[in-house]
C-alpha atoms as a PDB file:
ATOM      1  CA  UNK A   1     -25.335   1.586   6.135  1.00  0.00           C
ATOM      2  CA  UNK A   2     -22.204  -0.367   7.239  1.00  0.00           C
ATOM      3  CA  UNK A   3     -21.205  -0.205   3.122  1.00  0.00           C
ATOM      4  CA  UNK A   4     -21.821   3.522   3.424  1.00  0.00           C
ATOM      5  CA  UNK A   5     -19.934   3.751   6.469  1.00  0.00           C
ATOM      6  CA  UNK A   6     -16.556   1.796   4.747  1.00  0.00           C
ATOM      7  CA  UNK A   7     -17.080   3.917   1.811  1.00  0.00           C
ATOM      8  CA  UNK A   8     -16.959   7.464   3.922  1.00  0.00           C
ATOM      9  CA  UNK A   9     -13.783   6.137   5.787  1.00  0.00           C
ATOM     10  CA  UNK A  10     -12.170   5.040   2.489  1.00  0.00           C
ATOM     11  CA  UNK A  11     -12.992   8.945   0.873  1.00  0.00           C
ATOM     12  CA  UNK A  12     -11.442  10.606   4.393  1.00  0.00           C
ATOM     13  CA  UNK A  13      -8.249   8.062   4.053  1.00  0.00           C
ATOM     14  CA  UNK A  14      -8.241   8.515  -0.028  1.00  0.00           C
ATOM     15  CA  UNK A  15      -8.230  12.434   0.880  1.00  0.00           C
ATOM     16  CA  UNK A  16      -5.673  12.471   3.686  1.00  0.00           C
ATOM     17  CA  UNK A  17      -3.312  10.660   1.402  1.00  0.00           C
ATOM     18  CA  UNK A  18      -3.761  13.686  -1.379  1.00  0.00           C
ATOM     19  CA  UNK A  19      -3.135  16.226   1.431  1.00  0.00           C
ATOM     20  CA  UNK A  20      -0.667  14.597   3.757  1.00  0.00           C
ATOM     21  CA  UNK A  21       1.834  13.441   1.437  1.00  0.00           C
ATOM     22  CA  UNK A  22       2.767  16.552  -0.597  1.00  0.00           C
ATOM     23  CA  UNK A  23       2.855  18.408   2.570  1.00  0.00           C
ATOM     24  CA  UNK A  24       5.175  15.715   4.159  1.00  0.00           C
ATOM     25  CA  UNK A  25       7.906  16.472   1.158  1.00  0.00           C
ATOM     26  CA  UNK A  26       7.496  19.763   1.120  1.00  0.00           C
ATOM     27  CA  UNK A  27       8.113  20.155   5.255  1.00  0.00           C
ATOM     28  CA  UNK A  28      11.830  19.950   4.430  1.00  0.00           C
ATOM     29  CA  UNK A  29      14.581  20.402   2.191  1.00  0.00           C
ATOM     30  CA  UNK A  30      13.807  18.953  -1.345  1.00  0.00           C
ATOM     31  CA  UNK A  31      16.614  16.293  -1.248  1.00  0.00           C
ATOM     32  CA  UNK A  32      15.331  14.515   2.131  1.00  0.00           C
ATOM     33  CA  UNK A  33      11.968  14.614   1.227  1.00  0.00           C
ATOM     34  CA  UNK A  34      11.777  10.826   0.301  1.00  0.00           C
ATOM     35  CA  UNK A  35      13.423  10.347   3.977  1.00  0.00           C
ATOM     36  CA  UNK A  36      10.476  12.210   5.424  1.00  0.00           C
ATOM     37  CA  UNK A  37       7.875  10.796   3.168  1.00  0.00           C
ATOM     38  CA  UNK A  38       9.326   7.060   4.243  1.00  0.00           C
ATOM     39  CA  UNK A  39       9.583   7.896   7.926  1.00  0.00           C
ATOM     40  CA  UNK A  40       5.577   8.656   7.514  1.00  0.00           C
ATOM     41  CA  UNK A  41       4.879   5.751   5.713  1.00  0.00           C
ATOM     42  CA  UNK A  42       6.693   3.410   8.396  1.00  0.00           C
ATOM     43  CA  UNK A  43       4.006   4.455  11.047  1.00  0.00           C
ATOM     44  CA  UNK A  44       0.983   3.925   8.065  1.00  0.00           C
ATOM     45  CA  UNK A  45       2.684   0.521   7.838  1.00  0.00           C
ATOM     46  CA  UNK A  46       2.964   0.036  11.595  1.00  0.00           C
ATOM     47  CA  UNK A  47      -0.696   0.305  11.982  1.00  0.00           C
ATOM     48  CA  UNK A  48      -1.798  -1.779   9.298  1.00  0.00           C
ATOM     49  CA  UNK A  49       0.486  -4.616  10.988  1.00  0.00           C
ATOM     50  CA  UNK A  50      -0.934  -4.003  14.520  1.00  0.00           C
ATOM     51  CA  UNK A  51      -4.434  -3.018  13.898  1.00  0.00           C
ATOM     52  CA  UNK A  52      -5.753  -6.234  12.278  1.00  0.00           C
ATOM     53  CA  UNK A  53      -3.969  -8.062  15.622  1.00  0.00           C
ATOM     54  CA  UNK A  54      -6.056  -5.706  18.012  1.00  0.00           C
ATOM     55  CA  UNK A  55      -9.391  -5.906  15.665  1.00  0.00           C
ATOM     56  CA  UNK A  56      -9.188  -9.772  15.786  1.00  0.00           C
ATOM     57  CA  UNK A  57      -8.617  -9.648  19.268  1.00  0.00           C
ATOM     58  CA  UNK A  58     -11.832  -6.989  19.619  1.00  0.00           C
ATOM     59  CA  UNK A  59     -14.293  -8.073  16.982  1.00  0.00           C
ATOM     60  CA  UNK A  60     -13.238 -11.917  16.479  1.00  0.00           C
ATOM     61  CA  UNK A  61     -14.001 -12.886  19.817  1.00  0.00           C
ATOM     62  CA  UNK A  62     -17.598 -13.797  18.773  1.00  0.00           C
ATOM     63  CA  UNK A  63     -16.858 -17.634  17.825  1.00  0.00           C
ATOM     64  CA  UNK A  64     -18.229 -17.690  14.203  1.00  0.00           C
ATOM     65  CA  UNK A  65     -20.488 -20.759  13.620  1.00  0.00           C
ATOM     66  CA  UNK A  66     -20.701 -22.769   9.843  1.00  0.00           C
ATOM     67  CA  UNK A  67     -23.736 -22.733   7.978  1.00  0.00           C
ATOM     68  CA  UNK A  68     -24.438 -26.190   8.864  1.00  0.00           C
ATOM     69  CA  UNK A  69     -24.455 -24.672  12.610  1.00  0.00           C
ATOM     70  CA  UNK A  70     -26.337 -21.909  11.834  1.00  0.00           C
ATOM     71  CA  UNK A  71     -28.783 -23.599   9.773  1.00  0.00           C
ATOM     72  CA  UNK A  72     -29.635 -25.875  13.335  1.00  0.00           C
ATOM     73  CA  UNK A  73     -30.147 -22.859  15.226  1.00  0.00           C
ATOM     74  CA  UNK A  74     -33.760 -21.886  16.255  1.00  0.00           C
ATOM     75  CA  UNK A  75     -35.184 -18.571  15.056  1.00  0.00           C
ATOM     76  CA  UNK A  76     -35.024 -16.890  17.824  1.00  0.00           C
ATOM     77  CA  UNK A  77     -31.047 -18.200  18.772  1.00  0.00           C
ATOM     78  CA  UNK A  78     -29.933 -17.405  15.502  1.00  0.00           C
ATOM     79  CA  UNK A  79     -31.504 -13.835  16.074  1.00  0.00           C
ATOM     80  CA  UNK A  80     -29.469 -13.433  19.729  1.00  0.00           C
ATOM     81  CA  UNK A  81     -26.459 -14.597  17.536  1.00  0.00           C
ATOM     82  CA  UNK A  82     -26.334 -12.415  14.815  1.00  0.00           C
ATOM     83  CA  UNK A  83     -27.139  -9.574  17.639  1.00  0.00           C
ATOM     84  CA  UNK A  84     -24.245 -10.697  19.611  1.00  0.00           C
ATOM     85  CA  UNK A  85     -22.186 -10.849  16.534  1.00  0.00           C
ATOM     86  CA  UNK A  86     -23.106  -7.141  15.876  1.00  0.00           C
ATOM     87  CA  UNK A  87     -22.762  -5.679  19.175  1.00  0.00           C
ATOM     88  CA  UNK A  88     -18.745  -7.477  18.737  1.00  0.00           C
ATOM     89  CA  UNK A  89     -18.407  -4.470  16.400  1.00  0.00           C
ATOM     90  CA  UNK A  90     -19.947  -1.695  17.574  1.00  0.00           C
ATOM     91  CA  UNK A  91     -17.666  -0.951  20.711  1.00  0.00           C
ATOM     92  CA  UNK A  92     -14.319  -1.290  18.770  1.00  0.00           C
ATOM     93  CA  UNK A  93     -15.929   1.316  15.757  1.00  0.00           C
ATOM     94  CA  UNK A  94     -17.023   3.519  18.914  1.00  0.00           C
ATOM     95  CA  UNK A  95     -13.751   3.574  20.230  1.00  0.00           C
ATOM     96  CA  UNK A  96     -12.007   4.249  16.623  1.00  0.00           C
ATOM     97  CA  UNK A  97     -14.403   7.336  15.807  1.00  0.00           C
ATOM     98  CA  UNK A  98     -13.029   8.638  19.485  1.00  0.00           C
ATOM     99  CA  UNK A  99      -9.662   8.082  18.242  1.00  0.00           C
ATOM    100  CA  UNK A 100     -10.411   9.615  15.081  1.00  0.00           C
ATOM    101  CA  UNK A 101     -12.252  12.717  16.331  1.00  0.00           C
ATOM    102  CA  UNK A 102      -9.337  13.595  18.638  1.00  0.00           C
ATOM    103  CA  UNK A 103      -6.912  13.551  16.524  1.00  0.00           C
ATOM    104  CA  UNK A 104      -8.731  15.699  14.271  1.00  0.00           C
ATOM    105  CA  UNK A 105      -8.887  18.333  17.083  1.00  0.00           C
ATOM    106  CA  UNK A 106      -5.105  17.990  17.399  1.00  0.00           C
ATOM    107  CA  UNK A 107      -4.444  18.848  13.658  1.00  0.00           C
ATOM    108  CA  UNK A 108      -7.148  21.743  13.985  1.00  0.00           C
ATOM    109  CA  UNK A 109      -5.592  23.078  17.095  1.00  0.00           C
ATOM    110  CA  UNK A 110      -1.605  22.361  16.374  1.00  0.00           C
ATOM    111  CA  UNK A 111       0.149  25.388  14.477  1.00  0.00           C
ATOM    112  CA  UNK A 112       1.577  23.569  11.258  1.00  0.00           C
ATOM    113  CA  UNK A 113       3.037  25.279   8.779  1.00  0.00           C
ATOM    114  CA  UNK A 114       1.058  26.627   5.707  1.00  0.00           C
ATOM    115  CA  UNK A 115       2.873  26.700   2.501  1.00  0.00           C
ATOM    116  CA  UNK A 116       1.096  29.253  -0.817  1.00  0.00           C
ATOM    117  CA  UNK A 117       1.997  26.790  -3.065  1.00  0.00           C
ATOM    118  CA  UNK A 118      -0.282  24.287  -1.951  1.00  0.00           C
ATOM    119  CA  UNK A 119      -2.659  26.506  -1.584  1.00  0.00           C
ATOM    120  CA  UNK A 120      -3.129  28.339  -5.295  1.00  0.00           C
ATOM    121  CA  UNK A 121      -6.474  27.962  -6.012  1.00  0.00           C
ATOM    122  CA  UNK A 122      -5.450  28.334  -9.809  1.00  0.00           C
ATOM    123  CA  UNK A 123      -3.940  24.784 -10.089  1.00  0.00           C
ATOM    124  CA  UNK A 124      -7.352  23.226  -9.115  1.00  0.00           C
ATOM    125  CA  UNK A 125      -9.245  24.764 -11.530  1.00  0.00           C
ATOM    126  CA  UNK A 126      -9.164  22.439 -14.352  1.00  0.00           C
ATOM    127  CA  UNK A 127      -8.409  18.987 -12.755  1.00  0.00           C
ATOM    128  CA  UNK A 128      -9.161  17.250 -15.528  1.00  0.00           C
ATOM    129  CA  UNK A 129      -8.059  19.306 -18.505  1.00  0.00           C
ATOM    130  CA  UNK A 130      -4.616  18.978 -19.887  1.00  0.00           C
ATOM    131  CA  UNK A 131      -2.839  21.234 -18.241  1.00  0.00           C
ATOM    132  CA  UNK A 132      -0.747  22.032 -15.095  1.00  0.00           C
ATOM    133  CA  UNK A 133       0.714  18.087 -13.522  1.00  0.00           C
ATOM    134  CA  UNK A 134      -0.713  16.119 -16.579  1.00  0.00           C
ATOM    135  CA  UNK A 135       1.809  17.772 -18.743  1.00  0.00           C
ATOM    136  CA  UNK A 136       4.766  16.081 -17.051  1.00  0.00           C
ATOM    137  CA  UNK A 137       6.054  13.213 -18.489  1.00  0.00           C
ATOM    138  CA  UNK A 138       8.024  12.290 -15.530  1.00  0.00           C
ATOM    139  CA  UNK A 139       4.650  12.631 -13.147  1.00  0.00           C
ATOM    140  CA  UNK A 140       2.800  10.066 -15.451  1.00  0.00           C
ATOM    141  CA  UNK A 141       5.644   7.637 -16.047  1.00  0.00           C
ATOM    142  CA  UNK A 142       5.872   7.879 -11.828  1.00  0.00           C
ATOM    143  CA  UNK A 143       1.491   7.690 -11.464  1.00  0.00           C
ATOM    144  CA  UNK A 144       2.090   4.211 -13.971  1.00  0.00           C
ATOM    145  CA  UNK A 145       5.026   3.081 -11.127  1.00  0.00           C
ATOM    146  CA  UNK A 146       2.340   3.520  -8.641  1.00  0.00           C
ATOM    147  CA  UNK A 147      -0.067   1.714 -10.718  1.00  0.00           C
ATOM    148  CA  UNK A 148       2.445  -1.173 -11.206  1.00  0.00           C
ATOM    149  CA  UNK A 149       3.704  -1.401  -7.238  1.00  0.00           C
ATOM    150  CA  UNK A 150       0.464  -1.030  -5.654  1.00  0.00           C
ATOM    151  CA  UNK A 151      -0.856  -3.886  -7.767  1.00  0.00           C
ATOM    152  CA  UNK A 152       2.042  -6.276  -7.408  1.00  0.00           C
ATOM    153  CA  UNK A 153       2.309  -5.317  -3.327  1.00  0.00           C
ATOM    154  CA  UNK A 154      -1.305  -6.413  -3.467  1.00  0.00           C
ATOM    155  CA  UNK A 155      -1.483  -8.855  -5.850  1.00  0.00           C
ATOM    156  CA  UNK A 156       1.157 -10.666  -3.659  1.00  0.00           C
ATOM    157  CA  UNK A 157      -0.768 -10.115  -0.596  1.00  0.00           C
ATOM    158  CA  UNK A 158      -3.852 -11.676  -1.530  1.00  0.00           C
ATOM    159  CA  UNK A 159      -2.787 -14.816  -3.328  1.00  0.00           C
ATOM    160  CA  UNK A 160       0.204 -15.245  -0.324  1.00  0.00           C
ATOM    161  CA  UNK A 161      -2.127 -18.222   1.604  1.00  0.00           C
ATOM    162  CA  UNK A 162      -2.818 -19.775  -1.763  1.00  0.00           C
ATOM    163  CA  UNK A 163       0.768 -19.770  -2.594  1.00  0.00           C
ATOM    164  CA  UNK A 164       1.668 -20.824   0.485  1.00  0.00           C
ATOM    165  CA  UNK A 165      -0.339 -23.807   0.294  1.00  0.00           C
ATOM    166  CA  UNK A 166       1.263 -25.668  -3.175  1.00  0.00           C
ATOM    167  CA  UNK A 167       1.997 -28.655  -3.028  1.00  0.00           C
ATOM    168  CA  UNK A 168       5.271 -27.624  -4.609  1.00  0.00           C
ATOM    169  CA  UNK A 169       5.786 -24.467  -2.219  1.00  0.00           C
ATOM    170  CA  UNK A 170       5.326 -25.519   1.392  1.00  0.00           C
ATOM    171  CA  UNK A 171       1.919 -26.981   1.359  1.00  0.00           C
ATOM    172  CA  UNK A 172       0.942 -25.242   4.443  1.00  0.00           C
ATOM    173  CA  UNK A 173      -2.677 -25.034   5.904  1.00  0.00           C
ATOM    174  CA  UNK A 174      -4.714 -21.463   5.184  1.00  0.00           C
ATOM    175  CA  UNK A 175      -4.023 -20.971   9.533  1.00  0.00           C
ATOM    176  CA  UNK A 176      -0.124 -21.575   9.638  1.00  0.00           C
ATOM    177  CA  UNK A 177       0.212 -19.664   5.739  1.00  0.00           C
ATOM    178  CA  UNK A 178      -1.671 -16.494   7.468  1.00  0.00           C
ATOM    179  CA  UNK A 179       0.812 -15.594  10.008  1.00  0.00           C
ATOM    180  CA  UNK A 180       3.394 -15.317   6.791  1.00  0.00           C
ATOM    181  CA  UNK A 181       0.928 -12.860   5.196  1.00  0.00           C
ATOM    182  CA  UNK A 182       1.451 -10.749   8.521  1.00  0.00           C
ATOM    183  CA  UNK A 183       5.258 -11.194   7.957  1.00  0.00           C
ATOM    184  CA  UNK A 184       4.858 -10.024   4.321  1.00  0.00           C
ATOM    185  CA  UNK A 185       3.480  -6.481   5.408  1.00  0.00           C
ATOM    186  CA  UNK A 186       5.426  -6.481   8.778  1.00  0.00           C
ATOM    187  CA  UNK A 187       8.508  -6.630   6.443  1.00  0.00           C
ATOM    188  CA  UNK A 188       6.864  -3.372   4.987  1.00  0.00           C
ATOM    189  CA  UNK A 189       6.767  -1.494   7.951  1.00  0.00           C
ATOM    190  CA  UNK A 190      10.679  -2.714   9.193  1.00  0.00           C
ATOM    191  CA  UNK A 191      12.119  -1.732   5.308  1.00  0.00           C
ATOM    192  CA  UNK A 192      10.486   1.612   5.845  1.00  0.00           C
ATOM    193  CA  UNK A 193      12.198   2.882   9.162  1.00  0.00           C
ATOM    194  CA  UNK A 194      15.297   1.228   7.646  1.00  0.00           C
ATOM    195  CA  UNK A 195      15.028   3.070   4.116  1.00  0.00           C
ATOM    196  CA  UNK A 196      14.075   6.427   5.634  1.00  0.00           C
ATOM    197  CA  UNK A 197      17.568   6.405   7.118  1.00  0.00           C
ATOM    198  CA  UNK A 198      19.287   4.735   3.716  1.00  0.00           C
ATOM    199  CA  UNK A 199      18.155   7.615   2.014  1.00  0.00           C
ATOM    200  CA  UNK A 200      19.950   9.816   3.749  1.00  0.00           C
ATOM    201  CA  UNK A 201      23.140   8.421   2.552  1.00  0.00           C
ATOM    202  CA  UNK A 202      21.940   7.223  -1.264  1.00  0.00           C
ATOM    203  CA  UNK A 203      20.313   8.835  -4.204  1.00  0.00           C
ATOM    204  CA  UNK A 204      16.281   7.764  -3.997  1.00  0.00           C
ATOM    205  CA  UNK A 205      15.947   6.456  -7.566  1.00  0.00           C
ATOM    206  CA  UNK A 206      18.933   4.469  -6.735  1.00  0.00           C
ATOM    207  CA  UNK A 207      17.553   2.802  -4.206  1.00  0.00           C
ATOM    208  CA  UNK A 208      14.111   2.620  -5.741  1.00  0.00           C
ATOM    209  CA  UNK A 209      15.943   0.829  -8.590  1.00  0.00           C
ATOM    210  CA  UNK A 210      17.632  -1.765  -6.367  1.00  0.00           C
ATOM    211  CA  UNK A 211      14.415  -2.556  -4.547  1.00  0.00           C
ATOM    212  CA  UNK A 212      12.828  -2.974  -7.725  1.00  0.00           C
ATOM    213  CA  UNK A 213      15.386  -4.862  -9.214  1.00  0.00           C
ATOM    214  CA  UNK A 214      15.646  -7.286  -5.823  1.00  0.00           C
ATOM    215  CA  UNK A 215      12.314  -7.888  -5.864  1.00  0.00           C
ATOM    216  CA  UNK A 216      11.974  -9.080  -9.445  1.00  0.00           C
ATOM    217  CA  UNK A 217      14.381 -11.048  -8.859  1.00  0.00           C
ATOM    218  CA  UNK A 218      13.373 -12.580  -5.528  1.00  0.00           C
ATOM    219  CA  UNK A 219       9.713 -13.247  -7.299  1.00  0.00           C
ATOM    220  CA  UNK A 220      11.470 -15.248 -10.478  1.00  0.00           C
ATOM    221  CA  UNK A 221      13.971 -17.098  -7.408  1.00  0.00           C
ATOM    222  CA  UNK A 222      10.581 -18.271  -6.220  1.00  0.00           C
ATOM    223  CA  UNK A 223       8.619 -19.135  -9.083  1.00  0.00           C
ATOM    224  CA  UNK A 224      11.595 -21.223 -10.595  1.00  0.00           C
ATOM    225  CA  UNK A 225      12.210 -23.274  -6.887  1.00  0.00           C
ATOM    226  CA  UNK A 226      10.072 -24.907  -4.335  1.00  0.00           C
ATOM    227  CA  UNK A 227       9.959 -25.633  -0.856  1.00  0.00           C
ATOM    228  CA  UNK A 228      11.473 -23.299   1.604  1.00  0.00           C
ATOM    229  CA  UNK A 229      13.545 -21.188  -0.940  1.00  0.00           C
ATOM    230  CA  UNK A 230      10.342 -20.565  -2.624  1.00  0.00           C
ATOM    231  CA  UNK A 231       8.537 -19.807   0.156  1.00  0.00           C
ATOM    232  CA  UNK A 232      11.072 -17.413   2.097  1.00  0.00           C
ATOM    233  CA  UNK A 233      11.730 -15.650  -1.331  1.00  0.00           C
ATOM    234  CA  UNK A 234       8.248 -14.048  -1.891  1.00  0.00           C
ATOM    235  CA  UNK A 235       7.561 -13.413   1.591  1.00  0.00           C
ATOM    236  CA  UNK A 236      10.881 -11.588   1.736  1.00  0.00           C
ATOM    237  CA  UNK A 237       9.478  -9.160  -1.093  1.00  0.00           C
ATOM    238  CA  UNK A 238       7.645  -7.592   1.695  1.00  0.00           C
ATOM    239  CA  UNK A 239      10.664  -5.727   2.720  1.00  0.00           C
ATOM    240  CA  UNK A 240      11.834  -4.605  -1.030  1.00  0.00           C
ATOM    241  CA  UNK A 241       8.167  -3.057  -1.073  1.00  0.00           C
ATOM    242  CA  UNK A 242       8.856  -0.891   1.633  1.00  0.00           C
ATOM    243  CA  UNK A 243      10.535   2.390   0.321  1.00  0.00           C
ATOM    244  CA  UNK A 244       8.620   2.086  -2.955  1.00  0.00           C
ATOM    245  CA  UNK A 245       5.484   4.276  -2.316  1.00  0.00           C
ATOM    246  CA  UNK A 246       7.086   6.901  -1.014  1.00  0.00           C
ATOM    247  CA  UNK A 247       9.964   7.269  -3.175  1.00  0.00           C
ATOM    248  CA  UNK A 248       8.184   7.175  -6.838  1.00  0.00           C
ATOM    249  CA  UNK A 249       5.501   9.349  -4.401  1.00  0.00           C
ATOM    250  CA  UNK A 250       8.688  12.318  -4.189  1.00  0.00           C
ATOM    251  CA  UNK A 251      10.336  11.319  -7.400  1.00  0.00           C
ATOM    252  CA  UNK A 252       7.404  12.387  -9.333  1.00  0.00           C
ATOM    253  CA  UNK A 253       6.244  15.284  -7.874  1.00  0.00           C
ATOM    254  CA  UNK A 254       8.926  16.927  -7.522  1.00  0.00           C
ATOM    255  CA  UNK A 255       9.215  20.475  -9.139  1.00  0.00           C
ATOM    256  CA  UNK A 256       5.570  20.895  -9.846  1.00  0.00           C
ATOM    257  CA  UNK A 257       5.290  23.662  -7.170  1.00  0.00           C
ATOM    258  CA  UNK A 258       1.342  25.165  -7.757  1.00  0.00           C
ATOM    259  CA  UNK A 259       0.375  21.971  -9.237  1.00  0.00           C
ATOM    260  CA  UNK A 260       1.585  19.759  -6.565  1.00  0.00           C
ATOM    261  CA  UNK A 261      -2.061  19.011  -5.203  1.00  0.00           C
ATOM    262  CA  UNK A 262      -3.088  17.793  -9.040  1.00  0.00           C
ATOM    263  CA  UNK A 263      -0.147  15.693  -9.109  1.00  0.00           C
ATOM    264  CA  UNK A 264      -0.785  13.828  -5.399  1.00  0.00           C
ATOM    265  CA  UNK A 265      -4.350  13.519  -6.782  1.00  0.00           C
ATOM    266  CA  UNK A 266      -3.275  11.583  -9.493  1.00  0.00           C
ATOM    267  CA  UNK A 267      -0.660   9.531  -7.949  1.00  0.00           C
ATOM    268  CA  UNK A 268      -3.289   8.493  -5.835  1.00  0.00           C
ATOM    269  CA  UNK A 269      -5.774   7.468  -7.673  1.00  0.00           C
ATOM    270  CA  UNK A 270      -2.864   5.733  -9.460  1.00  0.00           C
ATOM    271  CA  UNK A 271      -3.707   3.076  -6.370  1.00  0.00           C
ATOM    272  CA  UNK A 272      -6.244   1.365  -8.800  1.00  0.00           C
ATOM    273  CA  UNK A 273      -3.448  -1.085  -9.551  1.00  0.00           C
ATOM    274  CA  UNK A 274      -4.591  -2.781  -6.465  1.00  0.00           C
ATOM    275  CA  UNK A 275      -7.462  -3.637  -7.783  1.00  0.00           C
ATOM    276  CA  UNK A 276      -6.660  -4.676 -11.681  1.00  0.00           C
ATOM    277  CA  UNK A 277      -3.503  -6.268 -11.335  1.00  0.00           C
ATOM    278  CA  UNK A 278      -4.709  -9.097  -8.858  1.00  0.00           C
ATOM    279  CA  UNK A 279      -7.852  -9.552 -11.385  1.00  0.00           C
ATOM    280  CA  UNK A 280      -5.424  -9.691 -14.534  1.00  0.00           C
ATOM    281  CA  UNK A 281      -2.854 -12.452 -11.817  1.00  0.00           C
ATOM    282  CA  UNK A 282      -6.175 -14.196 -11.318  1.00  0.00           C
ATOM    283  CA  UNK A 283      -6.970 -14.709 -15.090  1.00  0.00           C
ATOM    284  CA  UNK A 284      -3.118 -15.857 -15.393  1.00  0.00           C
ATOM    285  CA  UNK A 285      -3.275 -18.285 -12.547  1.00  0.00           C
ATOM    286  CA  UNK A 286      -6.642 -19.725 -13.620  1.00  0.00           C
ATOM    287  CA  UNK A 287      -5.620 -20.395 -16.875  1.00  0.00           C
ATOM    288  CA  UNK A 288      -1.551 -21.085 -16.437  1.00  0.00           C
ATOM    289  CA  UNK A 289      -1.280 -22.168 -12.659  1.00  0.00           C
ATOM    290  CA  UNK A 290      -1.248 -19.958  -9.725  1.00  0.00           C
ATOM    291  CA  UNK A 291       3.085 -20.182  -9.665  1.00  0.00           C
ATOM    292  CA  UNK A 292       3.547 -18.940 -13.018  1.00  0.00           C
ATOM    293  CA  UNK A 293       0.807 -16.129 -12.776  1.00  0.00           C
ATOM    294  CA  UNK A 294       3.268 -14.538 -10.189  1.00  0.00           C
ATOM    295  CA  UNK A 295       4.951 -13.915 -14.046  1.00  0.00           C
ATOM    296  CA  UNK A 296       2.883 -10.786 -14.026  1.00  0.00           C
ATOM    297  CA  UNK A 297       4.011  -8.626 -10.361  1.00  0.00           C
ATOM    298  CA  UNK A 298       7.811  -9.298 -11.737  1.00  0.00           C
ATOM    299  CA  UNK A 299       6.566  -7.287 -14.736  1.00  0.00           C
ATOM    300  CA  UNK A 300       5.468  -4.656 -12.709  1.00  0.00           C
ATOM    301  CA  UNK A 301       8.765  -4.485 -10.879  1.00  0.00           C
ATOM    302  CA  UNK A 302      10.930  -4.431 -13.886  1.00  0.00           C
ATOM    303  CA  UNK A 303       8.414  -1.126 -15.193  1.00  0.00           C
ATOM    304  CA  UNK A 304       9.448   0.597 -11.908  1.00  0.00           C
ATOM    305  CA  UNK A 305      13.277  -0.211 -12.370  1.00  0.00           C
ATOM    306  CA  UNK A 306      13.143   1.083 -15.785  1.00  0.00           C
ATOM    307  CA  UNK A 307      11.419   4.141 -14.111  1.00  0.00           C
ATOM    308  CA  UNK A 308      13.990   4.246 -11.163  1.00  0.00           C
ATOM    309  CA  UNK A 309      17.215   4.282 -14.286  1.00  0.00           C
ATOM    310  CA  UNK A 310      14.837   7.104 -15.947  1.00  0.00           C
ATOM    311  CA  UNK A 311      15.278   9.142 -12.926  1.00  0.00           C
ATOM    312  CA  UNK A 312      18.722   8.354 -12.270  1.00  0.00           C
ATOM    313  CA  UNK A 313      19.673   9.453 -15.837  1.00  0.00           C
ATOM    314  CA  UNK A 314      17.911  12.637 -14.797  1.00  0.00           C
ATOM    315  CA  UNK A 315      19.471  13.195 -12.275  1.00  0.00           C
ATOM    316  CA  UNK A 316      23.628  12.684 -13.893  1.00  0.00           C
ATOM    317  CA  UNK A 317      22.272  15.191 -16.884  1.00  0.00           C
ATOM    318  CA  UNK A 318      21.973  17.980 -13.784  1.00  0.00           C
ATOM    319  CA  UNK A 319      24.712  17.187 -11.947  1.00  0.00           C
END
């Protein structure tokens, strides 16, 4: 039932994304809508940095025993545990289905703006088929950018601790190399307020390009060195990430008017990265060593800067 539970919240999250973000860059004129669509993203990246704080401090309370512990336990204290270790959750997921519920009465009650293009029933009628947003090139090139920074972000992310803790890195213990992981997507959240008012000055797939580029970069810096260099270098692609989402996000949907909603659908399912790309780093580092497997998110940052140059080409043949 818990399973179930993560599964439903996943769909409703998966589904605001497909609603929220085309409606975001279309709120606006079409030339700020990667400001907008960044601005948003900052607060999505403000709560993932705060929330895990407040859930540790809610549901981690419980002191979590070993197996060797647990395994001395009587039958009835190890019963008392595990209900004390599930009544831990249940006040915290109360409070966040409150949270949830209201806000959903604020969105059904507030008067927002209702645009017909995002509404023609006509561009939903053949999701799958190939027509409407499947016949743009420059949507697919931007769902395979998507593809490529979701799983490097992630990919990142995951194997950050591990990383941390080389011998030839900074050798740090799983504890001290955590709070880095929190400065990895904390440097998110900061590039995102700061790129939402970059944009407003610079062409988007110029800045998407030097992100990109930066971050490739700062990966290869890191792989090549050790110590603190090494270290400071891949936590600092944290902040490169930042504007990346949202920016292929407007790039590529741009001018597909009725089949907007078709296009965010695929964009976001183009999320998938995050789950293949740390598999395919994990085969690399098994077989290679877990430095050089971090061969494979440069890779994905080099696709998006060829993507970003794409665009920017674009963009001089209009002007």
């Amino acid at each position: 039932l818990f399973l179930f539970g993560l599964f439903v919240l996943a769909s409703g999250v998966t589904l605001i994304q497909v609603a929220v973000n085309p409606y975001i860059a279309i709120l606006g004129p079409a030339k700020t809508s990667s400001v907008r669509l960044n601005l948003a993203q900052a607060f999505n990246s403000l709560g993932t940095t705060l929330a895990p704080l407040v859930g540790a401090a809610l549901i981690l309370s419980v002191a979590v025993k070993s197996a060797d512990e647990l395994a001395q336990l009587s039958a009835s204290d190890l019963s008392a545990y595990r209900d004390l270790q599930a009544s831990s959750v249940q006040m915290p997921y109360l409070g966040l289905a409150l949270v949830l519920v209201l806000l959903a009465a604020i969105v059904a009650l507030s008067k927002l703006p209702k645009f017909d293009s995002l509404n023609d029933s006509e561009s939903n009628l053949k999701f799958f088929s190939f027509e409407g947003a499947w016949k743009s090139p420059r949507l697919m090139w931007g769902a395979a950018a998507i593809f490529c920074y979701v799983g490097a972000e992630v990919a990142i992310g995951s194997y950050l601790i591990n990383y941390l803790g080389l011998e030839k890195v900074w050798a740090l213990p799983e504890a001290q190399a955590g709070k880095y992981v929190a400065l990895y997507w904390g440097g998110a959240m900061i590039g995102r307020f700061i790129g939402s008012a970059v944009l407003k000055k610079a062409s988007p797939a110029q800045v998407l390009a030097f992100n990109a580029i930066v971050a490739a970069v700062l990966v290869l810096v890191s792989i090549s060195t050790g110590g603190s260099i090494s270290a400071f270098a891949v936590v600092a692609v944290g902040l490169l990430n930042s504007i990346m989402f949202p920016t292929i996000f407007t790039l590529a949907i741009e001018g597909l008017g009725k089949n907007t909603p078709q296009g965010s659908a695929i964009l976001c399912m183009a999320i998938v990265g995050g789950a293949v790309v740390p598999v395919l780093q994990g085969m690399l580092a098994d077989r290679f060593g877990l430095q050089i497997s971090f061969v494979l998110p440069i890779v994905c940052y080099v696709f998006i800067a060829y993507y970003a140059k794409t665009n920017l080409e674009r963009e001089k043949s209009l002007q």
